[in-house]
C-alpha atoms as a PDB file:
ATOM      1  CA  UNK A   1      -2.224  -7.671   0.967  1.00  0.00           C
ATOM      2  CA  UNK A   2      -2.789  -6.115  -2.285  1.00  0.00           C
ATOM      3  CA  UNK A   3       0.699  -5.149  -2.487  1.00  0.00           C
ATOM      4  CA  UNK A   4       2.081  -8.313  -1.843  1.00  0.00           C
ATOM      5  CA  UNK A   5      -0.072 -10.335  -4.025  1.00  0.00           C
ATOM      6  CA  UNK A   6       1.474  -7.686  -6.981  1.00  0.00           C
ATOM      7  CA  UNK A   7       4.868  -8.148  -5.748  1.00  0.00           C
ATOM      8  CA  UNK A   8       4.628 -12.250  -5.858  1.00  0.00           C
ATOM      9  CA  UNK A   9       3.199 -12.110  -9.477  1.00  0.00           C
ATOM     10  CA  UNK A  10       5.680 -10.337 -10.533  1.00  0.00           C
ATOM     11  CA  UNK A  11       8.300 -11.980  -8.855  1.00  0.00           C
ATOM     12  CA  UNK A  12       6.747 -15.254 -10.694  1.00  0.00           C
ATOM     13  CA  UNK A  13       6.702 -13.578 -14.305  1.00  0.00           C
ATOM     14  CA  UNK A  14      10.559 -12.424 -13.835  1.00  0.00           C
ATOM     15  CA  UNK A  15      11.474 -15.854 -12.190  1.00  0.00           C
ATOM     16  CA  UNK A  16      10.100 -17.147 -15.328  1.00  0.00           C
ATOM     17  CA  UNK A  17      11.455 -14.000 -17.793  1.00  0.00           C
ATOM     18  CA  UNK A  18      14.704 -15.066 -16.366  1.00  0.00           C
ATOM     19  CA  UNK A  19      14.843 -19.256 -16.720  1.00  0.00           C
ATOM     20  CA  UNK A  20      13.334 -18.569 -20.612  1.00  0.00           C
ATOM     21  CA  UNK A  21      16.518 -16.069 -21.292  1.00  0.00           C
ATOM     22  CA  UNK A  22      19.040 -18.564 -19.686  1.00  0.00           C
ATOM     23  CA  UNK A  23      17.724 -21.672 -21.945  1.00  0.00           C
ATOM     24  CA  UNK A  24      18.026 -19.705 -25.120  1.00  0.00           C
ATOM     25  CA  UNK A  25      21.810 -18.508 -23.850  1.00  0.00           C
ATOM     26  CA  UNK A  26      23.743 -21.442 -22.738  1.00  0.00           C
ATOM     27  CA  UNK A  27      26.558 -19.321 -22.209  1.00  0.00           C
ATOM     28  CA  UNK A  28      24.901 -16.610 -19.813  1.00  0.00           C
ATOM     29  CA  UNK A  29      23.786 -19.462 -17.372  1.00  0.00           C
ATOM     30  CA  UNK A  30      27.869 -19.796 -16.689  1.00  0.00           C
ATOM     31  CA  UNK A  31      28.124 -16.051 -16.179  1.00  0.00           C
ATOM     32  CA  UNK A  32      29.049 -15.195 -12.910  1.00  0.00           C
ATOM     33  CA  UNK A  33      26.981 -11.906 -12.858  1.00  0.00           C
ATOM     34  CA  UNK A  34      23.665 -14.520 -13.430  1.00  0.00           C
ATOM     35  CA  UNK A  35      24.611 -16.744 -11.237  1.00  0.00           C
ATOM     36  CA  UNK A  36      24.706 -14.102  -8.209  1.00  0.00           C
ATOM     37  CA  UNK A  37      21.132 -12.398  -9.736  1.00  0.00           C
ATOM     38  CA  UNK A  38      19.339 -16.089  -9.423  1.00  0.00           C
ATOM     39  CA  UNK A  39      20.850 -16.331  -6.226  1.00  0.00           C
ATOM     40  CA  UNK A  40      20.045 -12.764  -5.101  1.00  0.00           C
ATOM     41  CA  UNK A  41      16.095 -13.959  -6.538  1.00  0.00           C
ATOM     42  CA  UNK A  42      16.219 -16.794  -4.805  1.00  0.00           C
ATOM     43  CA  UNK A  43      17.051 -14.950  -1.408  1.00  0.00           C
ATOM     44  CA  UNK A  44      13.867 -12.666  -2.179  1.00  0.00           C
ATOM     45  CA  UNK A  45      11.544 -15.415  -2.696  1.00  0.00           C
ATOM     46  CA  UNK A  46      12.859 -17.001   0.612  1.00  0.00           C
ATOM     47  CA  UNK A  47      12.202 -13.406   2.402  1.00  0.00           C
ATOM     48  CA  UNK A  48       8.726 -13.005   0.589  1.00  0.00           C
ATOM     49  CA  UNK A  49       7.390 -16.575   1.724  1.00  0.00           C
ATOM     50  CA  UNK A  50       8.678 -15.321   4.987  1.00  0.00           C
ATOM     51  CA  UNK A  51       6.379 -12.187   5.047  1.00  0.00           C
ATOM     52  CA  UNK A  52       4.110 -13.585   4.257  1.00  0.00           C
ATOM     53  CA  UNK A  53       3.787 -16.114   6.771  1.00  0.00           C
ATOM     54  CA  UNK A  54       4.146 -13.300   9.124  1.00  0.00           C
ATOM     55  CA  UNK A  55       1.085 -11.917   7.739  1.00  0.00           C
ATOM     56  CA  UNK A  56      -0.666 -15.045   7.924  1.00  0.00           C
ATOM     57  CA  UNK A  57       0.473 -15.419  11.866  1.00  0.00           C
ATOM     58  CA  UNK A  58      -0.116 -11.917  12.698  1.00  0.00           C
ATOM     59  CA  UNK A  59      -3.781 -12.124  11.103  1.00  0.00           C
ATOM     60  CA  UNK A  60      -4.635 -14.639  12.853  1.00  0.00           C
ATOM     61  CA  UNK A  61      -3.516 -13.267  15.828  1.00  0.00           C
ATOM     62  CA  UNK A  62      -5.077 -10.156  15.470  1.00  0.00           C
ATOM     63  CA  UNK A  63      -8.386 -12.187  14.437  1.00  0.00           C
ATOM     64  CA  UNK A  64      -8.164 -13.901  18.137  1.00  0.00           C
ATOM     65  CA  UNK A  65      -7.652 -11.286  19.962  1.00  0.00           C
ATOM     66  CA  UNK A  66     -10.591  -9.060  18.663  1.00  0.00           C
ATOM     67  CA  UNK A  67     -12.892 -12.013  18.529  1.00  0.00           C
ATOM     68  CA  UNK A  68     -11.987 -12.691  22.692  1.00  0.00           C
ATOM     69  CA  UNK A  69     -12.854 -11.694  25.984  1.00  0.00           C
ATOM     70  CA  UNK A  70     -12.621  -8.613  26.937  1.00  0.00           C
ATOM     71  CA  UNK A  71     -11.765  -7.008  23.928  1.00  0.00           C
ATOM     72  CA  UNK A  72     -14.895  -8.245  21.533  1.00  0.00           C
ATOM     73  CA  UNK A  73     -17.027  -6.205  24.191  1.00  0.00           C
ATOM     74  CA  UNK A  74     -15.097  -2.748  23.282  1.00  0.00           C
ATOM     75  CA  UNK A  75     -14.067  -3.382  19.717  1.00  0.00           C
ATOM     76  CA  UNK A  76     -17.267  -2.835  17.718  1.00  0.00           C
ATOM     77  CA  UNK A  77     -17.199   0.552  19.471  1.00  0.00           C
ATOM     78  CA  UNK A  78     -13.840   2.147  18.139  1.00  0.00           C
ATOM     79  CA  UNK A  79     -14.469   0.068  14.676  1.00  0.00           C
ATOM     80  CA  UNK A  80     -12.046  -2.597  14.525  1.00  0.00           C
ATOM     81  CA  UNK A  81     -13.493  -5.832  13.243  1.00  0.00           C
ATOM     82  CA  UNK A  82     -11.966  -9.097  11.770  1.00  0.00           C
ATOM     83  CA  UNK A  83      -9.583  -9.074   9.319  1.00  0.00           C
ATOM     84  CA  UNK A  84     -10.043 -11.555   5.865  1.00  0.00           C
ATOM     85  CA  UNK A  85      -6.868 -13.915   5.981  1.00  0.00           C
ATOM     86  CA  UNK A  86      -4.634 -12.805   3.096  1.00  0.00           C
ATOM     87  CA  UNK A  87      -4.208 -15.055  -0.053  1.00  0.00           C
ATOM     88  CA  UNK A  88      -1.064 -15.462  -2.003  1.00  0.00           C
END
């Protein structure tokens, strides 16, 4: 979780790095080279969001499962317990 909240805030600040440099150069934003980069970041935004909906989904899953019948009987035993929901 800790990894991914790093990864998404710095995702953000070179998102942002990025829009700042093409408003000061007109020109770049017609480069074909930038154009395929903010396309390439926008494909690794989409697949981050995705994680991290997995995460969500398997968290809770995980959280349901250990929390139900049978399994809340055995898991205090081996030491699994419920896992926080991540943040983003």
């Amino acid at each position: 979780t800790e990894v991914a909240n790093l990864r998404a805030v710095q995702m953000e600040d070179a998102d942002k790095s990025i829009v700042a440099l093409a408003e000061s150069y007109p020109s770049l934003q017609a480069n074909q080279n930038f154009l395929l980069l903010q396309n390439q970041l926008a494909e690794i935004q989409e697949k981050l969001a995705g994680s991290q909906s997995y995460l969500v989904d398997a968290t809770t899953l995980y959280n349901a499962r250990v929390q139900s019948f049978p399994y809340f009987l055995f898991t205090p035993m081996i030491g699994l317990r419920t896992l926080p929901m991540p943040s983003f």
